[in-house]
N, C-alpha and C. Protein backbone atom coordinates (compact mmCIF):
# COMPACT_ATOMS: atom_id res chain seq x y z
N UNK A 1 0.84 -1.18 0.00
CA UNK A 1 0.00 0.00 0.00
C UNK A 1 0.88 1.25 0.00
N UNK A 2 0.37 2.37 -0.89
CA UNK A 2 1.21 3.46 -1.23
C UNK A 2 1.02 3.96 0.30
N UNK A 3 2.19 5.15 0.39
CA UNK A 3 2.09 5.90 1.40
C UNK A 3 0.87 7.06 1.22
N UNK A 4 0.26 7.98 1.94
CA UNK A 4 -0.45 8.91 1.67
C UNK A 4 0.58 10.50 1.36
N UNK A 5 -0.44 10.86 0.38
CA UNK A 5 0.29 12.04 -0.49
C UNK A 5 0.64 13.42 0.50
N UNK A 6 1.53 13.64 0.49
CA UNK A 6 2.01 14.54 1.83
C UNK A 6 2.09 16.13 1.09
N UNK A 7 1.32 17.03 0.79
CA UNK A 7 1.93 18.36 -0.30
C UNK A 7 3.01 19.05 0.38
N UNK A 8 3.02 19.34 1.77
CA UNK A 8 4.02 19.91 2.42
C UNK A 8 5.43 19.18 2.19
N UNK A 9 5.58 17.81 2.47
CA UNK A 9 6.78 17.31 1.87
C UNK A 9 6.94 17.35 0.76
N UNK A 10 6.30 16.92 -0.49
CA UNK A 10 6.57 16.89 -1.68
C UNK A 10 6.73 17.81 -2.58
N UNK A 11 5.80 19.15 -2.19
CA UNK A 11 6.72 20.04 -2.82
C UNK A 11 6.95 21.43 -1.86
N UNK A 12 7.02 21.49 -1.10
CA UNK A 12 7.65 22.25 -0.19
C UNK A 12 8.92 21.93 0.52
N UNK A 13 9.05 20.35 0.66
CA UNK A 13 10.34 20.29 1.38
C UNK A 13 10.18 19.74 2.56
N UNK A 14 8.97 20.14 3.16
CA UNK A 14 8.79 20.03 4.77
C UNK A 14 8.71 18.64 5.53
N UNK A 15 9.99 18.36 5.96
CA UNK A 15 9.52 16.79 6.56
C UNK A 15 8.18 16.50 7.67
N UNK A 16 7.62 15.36 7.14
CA UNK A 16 6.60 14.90 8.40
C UNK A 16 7.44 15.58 9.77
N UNK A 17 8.25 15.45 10.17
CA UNK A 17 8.80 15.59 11.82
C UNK A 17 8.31 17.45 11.76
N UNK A 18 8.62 17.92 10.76
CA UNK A 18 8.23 19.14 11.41
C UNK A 18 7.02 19.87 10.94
N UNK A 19 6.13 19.06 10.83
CA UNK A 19 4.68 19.58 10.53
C UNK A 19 4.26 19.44 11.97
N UNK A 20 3.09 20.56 11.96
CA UNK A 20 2.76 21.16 10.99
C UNK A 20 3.90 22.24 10.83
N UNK A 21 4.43 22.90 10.28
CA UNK A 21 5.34 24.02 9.83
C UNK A 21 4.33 25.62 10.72
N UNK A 22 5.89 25.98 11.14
CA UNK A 22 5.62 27.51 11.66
C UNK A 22 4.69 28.23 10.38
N UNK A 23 4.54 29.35 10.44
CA UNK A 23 4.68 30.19 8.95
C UNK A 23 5.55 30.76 8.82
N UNK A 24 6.91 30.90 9.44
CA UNK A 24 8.08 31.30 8.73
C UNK A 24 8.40 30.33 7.84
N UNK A 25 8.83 29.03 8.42
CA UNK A 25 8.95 27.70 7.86
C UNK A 25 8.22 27.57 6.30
N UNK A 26 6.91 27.49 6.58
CA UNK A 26 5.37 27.61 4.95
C UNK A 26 5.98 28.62 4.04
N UNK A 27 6.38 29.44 4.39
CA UNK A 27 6.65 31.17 3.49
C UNK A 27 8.22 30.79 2.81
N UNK A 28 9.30 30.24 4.15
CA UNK A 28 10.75 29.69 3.44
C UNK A 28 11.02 31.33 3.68
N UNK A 29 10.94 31.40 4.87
CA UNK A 29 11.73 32.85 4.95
C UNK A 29 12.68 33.04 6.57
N UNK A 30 13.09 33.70 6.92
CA UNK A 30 14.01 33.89 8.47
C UNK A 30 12.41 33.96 9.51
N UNK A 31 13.15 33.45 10.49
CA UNK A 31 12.43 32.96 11.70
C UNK A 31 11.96 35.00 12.08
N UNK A 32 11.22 35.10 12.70
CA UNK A 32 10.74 36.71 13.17
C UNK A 32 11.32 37.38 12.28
N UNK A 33 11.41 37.47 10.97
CA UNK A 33 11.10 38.20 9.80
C UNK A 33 9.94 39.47 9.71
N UNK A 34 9.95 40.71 9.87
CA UNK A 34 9.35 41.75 9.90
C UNK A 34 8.79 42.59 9.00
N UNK A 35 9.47 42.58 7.69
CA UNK A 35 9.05 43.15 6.35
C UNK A 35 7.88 43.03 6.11
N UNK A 36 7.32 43.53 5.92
CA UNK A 36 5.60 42.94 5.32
C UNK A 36 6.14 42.91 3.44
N UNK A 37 6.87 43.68 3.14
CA UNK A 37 7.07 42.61 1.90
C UNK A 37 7.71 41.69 1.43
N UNK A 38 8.58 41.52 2.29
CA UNK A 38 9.29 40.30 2.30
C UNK A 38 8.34 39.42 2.37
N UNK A 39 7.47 39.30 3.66
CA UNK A 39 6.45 38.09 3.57
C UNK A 39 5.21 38.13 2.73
N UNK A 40 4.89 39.18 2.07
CA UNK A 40 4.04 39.48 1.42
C UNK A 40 4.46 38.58 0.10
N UNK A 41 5.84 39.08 -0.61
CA UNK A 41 6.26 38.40 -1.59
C UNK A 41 6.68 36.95 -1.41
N UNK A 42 6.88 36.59 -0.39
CA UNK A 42 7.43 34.99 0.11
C UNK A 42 6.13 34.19 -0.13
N UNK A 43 4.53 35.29 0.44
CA UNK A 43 3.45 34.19 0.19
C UNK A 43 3.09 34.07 -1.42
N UNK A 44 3.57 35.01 -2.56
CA UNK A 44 2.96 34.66 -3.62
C UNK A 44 4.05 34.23 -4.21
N UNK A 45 5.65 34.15 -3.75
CA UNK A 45 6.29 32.71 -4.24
C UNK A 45 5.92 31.52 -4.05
N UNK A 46 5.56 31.07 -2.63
CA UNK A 46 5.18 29.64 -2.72
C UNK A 46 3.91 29.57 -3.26
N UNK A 47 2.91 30.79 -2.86
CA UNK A 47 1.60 29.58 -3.96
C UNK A 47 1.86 29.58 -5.49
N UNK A 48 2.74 30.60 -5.95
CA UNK A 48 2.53 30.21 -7.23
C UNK A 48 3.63 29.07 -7.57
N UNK A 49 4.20 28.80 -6.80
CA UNK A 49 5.23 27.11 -6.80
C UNK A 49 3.72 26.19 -6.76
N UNK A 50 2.99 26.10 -5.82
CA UNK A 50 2.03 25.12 -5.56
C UNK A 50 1.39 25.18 -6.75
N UNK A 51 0.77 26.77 -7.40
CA UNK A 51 -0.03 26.13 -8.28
C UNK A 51 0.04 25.75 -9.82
N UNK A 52 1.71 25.34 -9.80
CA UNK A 52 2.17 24.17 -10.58
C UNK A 52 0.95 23.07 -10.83
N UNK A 53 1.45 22.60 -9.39
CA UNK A 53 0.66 21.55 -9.62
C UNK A 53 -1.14 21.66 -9.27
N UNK A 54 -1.37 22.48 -9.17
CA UNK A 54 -3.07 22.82 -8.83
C UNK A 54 -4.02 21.79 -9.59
N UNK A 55 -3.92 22.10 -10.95
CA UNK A 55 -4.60 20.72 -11.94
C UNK A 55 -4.56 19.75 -11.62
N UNK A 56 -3.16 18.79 -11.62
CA UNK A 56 -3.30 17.41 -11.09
C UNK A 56 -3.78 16.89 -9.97
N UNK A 57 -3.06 17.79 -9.02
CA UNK A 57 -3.29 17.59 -7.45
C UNK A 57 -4.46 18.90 -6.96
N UNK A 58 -5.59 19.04 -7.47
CA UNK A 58 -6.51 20.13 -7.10
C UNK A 58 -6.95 19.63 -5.67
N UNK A 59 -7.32 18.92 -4.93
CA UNK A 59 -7.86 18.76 -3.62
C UNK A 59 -6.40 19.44 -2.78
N UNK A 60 -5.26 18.72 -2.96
CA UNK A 60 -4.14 18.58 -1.97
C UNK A 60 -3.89 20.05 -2.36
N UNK A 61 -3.67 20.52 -3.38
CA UNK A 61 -3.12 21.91 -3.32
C UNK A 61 -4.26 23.29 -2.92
N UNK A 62 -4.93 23.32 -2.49
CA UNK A 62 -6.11 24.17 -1.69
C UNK A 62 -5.47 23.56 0.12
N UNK A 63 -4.64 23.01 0.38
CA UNK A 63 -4.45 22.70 1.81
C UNK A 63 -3.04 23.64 1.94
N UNK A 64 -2.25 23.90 1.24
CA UNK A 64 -1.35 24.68 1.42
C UNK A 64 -1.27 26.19 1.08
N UNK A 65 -2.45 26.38 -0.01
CA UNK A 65 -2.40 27.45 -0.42
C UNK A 65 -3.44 28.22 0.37
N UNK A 66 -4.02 27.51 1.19
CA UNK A 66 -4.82 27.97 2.30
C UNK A 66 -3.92 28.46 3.01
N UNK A 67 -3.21 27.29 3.56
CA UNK A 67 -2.27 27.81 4.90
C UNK A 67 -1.36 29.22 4.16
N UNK A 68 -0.45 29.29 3.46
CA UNK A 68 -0.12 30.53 2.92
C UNK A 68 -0.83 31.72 3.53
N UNK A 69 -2.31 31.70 3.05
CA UNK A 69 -2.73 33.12 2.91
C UNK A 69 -2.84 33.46 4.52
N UNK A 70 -3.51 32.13 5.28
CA UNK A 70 -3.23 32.37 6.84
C UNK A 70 -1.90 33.12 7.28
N UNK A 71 -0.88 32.37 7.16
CA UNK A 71 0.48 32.74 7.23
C UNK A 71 0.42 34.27 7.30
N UNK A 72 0.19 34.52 6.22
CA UNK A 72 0.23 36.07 5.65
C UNK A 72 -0.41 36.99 6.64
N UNK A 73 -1.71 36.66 6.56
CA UNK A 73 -2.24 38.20 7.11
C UNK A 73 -1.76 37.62 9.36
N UNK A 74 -2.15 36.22 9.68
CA UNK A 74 -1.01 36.31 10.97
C UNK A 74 0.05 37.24 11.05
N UNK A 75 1.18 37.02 10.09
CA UNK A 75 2.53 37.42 10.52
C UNK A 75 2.00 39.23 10.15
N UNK A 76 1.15 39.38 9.54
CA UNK A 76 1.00 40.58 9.12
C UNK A 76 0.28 41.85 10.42
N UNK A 77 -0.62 40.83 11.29
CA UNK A 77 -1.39 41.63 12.31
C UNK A 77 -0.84 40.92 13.83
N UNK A 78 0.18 39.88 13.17
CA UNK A 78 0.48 39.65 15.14
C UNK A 78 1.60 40.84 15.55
N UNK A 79 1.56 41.24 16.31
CA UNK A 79 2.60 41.99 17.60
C UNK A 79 3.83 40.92 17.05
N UNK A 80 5.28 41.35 16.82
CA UNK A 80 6.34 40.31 16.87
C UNK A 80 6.75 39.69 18.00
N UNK A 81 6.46 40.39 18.82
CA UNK A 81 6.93 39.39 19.90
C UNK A 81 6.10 37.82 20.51
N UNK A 82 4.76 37.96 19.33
CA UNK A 82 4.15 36.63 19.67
C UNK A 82 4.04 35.92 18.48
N UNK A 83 4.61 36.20 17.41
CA UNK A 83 4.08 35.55 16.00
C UNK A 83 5.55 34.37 16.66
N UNK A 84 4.74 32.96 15.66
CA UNK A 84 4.92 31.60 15.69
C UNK A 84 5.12 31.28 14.56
């Protein structure tokens, strides 16, 4: 029996051990990173990496490109001294 399809590992990188991923980690940017465009532009690098594959993999890729946009407006309205 195949393993189950992992999108965070397979095309993000992200091993099972460290899921779920921070959103520094999801974005692929420095840990308490402050720019809002830095992370602004970090979230529409990875989804548009994901939506490579959007067609084939349409269920699995709506699970990351979700988390992304979370990512985003979080790191965007938390206080830094509590963003995760």
């Amino acid at each position: 029996m195949s393993e189950a399809f992992d999108p965070y590992h397979r095309w993000l990188g992200i091993q099972p051990k460290d899921q779920p991923p921070h959103h520094y980690r999801l974005l692929g940017i420095d840990l308490f990173e402050d720019d809002h465009e830095v992370i602004r532009d970090a979230t529409e690098r990875q989804m548009a990496h994901v939506r490579k594959y959007h067609k084939r993999f349409l269920t699995n890729s709506r699970l990351p490109r979700h988390a992304f946009s979370t990512a985003r407006k979080r790191l965007h309205t938390m206080p830094r001294s509590r963003r995760n």
